[in-house]
Protein backbone atom coordinates (compact mmCIF):
# COMPACT_ATOMS: atom_id res chain seq x y z
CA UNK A 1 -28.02 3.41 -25.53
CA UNK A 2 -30.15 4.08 -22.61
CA UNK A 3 -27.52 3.87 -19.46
CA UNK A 4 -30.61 1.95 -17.53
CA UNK A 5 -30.77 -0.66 -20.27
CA UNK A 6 -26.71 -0.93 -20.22
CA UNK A 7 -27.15 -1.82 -16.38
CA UNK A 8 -29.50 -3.90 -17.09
CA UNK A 9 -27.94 -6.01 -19.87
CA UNK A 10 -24.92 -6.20 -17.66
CA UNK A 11 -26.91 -8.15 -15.28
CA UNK A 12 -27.61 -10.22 -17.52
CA UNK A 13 -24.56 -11.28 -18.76
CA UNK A 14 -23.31 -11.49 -15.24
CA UNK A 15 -26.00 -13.87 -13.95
CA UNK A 16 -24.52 -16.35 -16.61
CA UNK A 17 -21.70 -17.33 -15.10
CA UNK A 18 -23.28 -17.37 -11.78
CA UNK A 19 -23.11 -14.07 -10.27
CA UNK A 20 -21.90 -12.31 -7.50
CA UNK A 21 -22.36 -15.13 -5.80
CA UNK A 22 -20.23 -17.32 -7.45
CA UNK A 23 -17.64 -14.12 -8.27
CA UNK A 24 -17.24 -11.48 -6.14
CA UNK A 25 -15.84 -9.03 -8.03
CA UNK A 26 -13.56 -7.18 -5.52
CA UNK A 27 -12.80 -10.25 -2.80
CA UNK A 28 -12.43 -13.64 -4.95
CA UNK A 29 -11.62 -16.04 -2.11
CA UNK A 30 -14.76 -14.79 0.43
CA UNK A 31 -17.71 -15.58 -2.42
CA UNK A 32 -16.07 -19.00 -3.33
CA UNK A 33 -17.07 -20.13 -0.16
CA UNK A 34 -19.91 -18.39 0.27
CA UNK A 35 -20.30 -20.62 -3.35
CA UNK A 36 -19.14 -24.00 -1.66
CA UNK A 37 -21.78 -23.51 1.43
CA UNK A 38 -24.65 -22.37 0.43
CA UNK A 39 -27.22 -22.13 -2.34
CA UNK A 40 -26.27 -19.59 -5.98
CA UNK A 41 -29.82 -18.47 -4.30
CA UNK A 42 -29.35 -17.48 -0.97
CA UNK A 43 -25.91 -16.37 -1.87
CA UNK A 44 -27.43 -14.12 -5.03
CA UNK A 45 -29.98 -12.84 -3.16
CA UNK A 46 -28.05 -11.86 -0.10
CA UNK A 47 -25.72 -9.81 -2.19
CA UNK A 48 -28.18 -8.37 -3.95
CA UNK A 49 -28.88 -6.07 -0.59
CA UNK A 50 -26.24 -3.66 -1.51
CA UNK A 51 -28.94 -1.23 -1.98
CA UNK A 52 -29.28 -1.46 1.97
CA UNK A 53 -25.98 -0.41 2.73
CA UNK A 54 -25.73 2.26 -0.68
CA UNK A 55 -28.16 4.00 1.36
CA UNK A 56 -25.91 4.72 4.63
CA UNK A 57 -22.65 5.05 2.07
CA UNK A 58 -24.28 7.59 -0.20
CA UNK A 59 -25.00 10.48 2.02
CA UNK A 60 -21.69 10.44 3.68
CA UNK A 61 -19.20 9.84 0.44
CA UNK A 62 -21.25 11.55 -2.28
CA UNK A 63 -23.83 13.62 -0.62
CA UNK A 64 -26.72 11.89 -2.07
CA UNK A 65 -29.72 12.57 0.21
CA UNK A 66 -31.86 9.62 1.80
CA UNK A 67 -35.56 9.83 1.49
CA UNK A 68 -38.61 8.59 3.68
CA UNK A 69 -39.11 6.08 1.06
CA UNK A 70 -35.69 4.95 0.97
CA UNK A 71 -35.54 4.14 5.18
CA UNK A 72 -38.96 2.35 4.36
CA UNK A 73 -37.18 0.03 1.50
CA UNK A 74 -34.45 -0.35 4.31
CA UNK A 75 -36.74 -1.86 7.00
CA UNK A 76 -38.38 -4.34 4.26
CA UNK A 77 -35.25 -5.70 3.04
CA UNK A 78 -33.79 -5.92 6.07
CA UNK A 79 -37.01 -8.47 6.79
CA UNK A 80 -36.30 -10.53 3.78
CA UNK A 81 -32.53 -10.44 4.56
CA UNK A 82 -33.33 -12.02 8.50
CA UNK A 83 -35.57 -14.58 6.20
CA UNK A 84 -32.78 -16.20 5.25
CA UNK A 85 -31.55 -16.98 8.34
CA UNK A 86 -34.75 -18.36 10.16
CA UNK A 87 -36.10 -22.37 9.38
CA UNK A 88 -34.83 -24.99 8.49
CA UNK A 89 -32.61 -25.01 5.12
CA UNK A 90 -31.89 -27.99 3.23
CA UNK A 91 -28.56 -29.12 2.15
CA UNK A 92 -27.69 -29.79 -1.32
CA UNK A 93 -24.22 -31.59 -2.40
CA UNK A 94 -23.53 -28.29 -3.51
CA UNK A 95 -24.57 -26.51 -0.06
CA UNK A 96 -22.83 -27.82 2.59
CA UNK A 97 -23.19 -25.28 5.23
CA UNK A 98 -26.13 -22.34 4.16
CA UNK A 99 -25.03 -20.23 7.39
CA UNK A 100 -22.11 -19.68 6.63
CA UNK A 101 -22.55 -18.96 3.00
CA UNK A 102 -25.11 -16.54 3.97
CA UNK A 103 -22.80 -14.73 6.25
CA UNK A 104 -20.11 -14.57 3.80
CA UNK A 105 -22.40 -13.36 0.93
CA UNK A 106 -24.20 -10.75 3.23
CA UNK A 107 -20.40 -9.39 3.67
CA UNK A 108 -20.07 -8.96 -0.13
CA UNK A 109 -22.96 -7.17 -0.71
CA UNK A 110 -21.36 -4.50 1.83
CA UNK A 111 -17.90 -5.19 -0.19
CA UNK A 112 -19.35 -4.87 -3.58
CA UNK A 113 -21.16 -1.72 -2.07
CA UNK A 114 -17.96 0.33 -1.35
CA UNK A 115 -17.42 -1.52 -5.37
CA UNK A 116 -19.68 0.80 -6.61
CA UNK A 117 -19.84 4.08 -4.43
CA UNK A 118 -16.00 3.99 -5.30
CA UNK A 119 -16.78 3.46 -9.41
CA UNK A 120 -18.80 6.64 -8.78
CA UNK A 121 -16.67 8.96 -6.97
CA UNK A 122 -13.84 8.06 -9.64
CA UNK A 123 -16.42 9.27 -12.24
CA UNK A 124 -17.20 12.65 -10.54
CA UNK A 125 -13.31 12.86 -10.66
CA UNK A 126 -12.83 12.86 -14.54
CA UNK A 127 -11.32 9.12 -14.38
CA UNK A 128 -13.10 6.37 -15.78
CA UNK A 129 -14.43 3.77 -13.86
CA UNK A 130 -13.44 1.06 -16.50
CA UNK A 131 -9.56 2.18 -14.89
CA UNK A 132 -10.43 0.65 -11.33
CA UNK A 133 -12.40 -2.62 -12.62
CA UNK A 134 -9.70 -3.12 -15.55
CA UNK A 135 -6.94 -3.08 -12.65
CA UNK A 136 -9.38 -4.97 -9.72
CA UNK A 137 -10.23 -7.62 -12.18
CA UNK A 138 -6.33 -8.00 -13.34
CA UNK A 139 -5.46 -8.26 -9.71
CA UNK A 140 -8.04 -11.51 -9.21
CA UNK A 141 -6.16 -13.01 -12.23
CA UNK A 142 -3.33 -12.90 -10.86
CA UNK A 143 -4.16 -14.79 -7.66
CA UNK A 144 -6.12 -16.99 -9.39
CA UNK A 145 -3.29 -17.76 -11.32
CA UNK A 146 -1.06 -18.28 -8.67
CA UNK A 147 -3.69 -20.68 -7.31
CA UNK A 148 -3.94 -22.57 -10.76
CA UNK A 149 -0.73 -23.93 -11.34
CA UNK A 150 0.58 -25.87 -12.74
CA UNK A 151 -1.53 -25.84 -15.44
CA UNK A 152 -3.26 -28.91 -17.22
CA UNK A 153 -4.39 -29.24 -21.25
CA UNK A 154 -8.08 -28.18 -21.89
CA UNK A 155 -10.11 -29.06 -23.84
CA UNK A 156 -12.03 -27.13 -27.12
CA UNK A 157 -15.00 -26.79 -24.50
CA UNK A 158 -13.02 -25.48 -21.91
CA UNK A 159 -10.89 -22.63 -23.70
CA UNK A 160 -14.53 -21.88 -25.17
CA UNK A 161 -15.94 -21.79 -21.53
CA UNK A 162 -13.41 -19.65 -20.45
CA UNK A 163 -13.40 -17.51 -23.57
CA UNK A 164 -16.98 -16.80 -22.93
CA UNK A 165 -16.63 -16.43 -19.33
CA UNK A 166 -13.42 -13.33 -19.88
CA UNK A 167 -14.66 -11.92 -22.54
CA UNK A 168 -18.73 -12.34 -22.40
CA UNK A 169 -20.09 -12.21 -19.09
CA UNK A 170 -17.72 -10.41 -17.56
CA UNK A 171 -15.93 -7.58 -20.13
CA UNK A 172 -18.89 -6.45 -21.51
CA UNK A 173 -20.33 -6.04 -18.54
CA UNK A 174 -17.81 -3.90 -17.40
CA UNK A 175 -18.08 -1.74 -20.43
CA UNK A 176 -21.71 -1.01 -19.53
CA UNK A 177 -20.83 -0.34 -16.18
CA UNK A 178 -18.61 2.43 -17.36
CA UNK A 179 -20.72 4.04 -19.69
CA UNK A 180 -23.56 3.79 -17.29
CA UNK A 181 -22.04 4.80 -14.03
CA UNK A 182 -21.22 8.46 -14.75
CA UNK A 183 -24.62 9.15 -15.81
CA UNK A 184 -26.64 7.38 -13.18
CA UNK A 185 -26.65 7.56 -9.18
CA UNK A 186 -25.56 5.09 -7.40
CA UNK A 187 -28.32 3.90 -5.79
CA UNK A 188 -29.89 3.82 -9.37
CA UNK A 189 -27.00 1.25 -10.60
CA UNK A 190 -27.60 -1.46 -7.87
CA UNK A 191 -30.80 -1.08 -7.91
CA UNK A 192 -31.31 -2.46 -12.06
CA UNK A 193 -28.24 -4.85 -10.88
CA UNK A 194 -30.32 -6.88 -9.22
CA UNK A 195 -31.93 -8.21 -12.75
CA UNK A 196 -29.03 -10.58 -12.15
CA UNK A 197 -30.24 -12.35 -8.77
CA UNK A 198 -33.55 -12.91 -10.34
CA UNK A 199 -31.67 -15.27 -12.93
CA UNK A 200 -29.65 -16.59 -11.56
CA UNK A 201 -30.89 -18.77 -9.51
CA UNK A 202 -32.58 -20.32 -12.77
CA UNK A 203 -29.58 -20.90 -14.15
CA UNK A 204 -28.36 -22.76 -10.75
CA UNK A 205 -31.57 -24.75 -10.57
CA UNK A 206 -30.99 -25.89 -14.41
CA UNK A 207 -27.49 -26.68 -13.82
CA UNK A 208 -27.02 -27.95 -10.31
CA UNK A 209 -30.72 -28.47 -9.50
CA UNK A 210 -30.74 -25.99 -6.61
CA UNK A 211 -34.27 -26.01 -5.39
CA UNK A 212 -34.61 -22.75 -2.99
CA UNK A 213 -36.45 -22.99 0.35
CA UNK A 214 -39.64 -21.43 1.18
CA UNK A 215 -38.05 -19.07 3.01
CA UNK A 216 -35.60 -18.15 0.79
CA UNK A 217 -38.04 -17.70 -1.59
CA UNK A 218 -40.36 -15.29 0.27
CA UNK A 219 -37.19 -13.16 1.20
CA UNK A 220 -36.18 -12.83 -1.84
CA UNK A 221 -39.45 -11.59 -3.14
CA UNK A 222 -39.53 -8.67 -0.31
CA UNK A 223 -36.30 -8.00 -1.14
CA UNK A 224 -36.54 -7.71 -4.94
CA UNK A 225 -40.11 -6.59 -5.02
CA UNK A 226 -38.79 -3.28 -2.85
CA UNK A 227 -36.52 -2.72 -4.85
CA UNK A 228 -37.61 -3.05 -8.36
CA UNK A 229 -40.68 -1.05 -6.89
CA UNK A 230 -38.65 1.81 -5.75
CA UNK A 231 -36.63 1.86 -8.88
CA UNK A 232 -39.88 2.31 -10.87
CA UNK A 233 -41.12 5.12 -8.60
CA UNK A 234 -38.10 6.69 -8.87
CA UNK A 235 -37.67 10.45 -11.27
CA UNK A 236 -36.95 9.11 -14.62
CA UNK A 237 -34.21 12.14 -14.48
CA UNK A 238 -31.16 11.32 -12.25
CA UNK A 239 -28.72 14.18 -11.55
CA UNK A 240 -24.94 13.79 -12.66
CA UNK A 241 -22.64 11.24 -10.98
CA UNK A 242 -20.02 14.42 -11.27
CA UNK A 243 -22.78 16.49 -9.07
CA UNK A 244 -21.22 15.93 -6.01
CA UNK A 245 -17.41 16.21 -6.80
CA UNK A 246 -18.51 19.55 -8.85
CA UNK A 247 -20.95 21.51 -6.42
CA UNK A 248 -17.62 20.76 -3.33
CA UNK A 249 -14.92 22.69 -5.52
């Protein structure tokens, strides 16, 4: 399978059980609030800015090079980004405080960032990224464990829920991610990631009736317009995620 489509369909499956913004996938605790306080699409959308910060982490840990049209996708996103800040936001039962949600989901696209510049370099290495999320992901259990007990009797529904939560939107995902993360750049991967922010925030408005603002609205547009744009203008050849390990030796 195409590794774009496998990125691709792992967005999907992410953005149904809410996201980044509702899991981050390498600091649990800082996107649960970022959950409780603001909106699945202010917090979506903010994290979907990793792109912004692939671009500084790139050249410096794997050498990739930064074109004109890459500091020009900076600037714009960096609009949209200060978009969310700006006005006035509404509250929702479910969106107590958007500031500080948007704070704390800005800070996980940065986290989530490092996430994937790290999947890379452990690919250019011979070792499988499926070995770091496997053991990431295993470590989140366990403190979510820890934070679970004692434990209660579910119901049908919820050992389904969770079933499809473990297994669905979140394994399989991985397994793309694997396949697809030797074989594309970095910048590449979180750029056809961001399939997920634009649906989630359907699936927030079905469930919890999340209406976004204005402004949220017209920030997220700059900010996935940019970069679904530059992904399409992009060589439809990528080099190697090994390149860079391989041409230092």
């Amino acid at each position: 399978m195409n590794p774009r489509l496998q990125v691709a369909l792992a967005a999907v499956l992410f953005s149904t059980g809410g996201g980044r913004a509702r899991v981050c996938r390498d600091h649990p605790a800082v996107p649960v609030q970022a959950n409780k306080t603001t909106t699945a699409a202010n917090a979506i959308f903010l994290q979907s800015t990793s792109p912004v910060f692939i671009l500084f982490l790139a050249p410096l840990l794997l050498k990739e090079p930064v074109r004109r049209a890459d500091i020009a996708q900076l600037g714009v996103t960096a609009v949209g980004m200060a978009l969310f800040f700006v006005g006035t936001e509404r509250h929702f039962a479910t969106a107590p405080n958007p500031l500080l949600g948007n704070a704390l989901a800005a800070g996980c696209a940065v986290s989530w960032s490092f996430t994937l510049i790290g999947y890379r370099w452990l690919a250019s290495h011979g070792i499988s990224p499926a070995t770091a999320a496997v053991s990431g992901n295993f470590t989140a259990a366990l403190i979510a464990l820890a934070a679970g007990l004692p434990f209660e009797a579910g119901r049908a529904a919820d050992w389904i829920a969770v079933s499809y939560l473990g297994l669905i939107q979140l394994a399989l995902p991985y397994a793309f991610l694997a396949y697809a993360i030797p074989r594309l750049r970095a910048l590449e991967v979180s750029l056809f990631l961001l399939v997920e922010p634009v649906l989630n925030p359907i699936w927030a408005w079905l469930v919890h009736g999340e209406t976004p603002s204005g402004w949220a609205l017209v920030g997220g547009a700059l900010i996935l317009g940019t970069t679904v744009l530059r992904a399409l203008s992009r060589p439809a050849a990528s080099p190697p995620a090994a390149a860079p390990a391989e041409s230092g030796r």
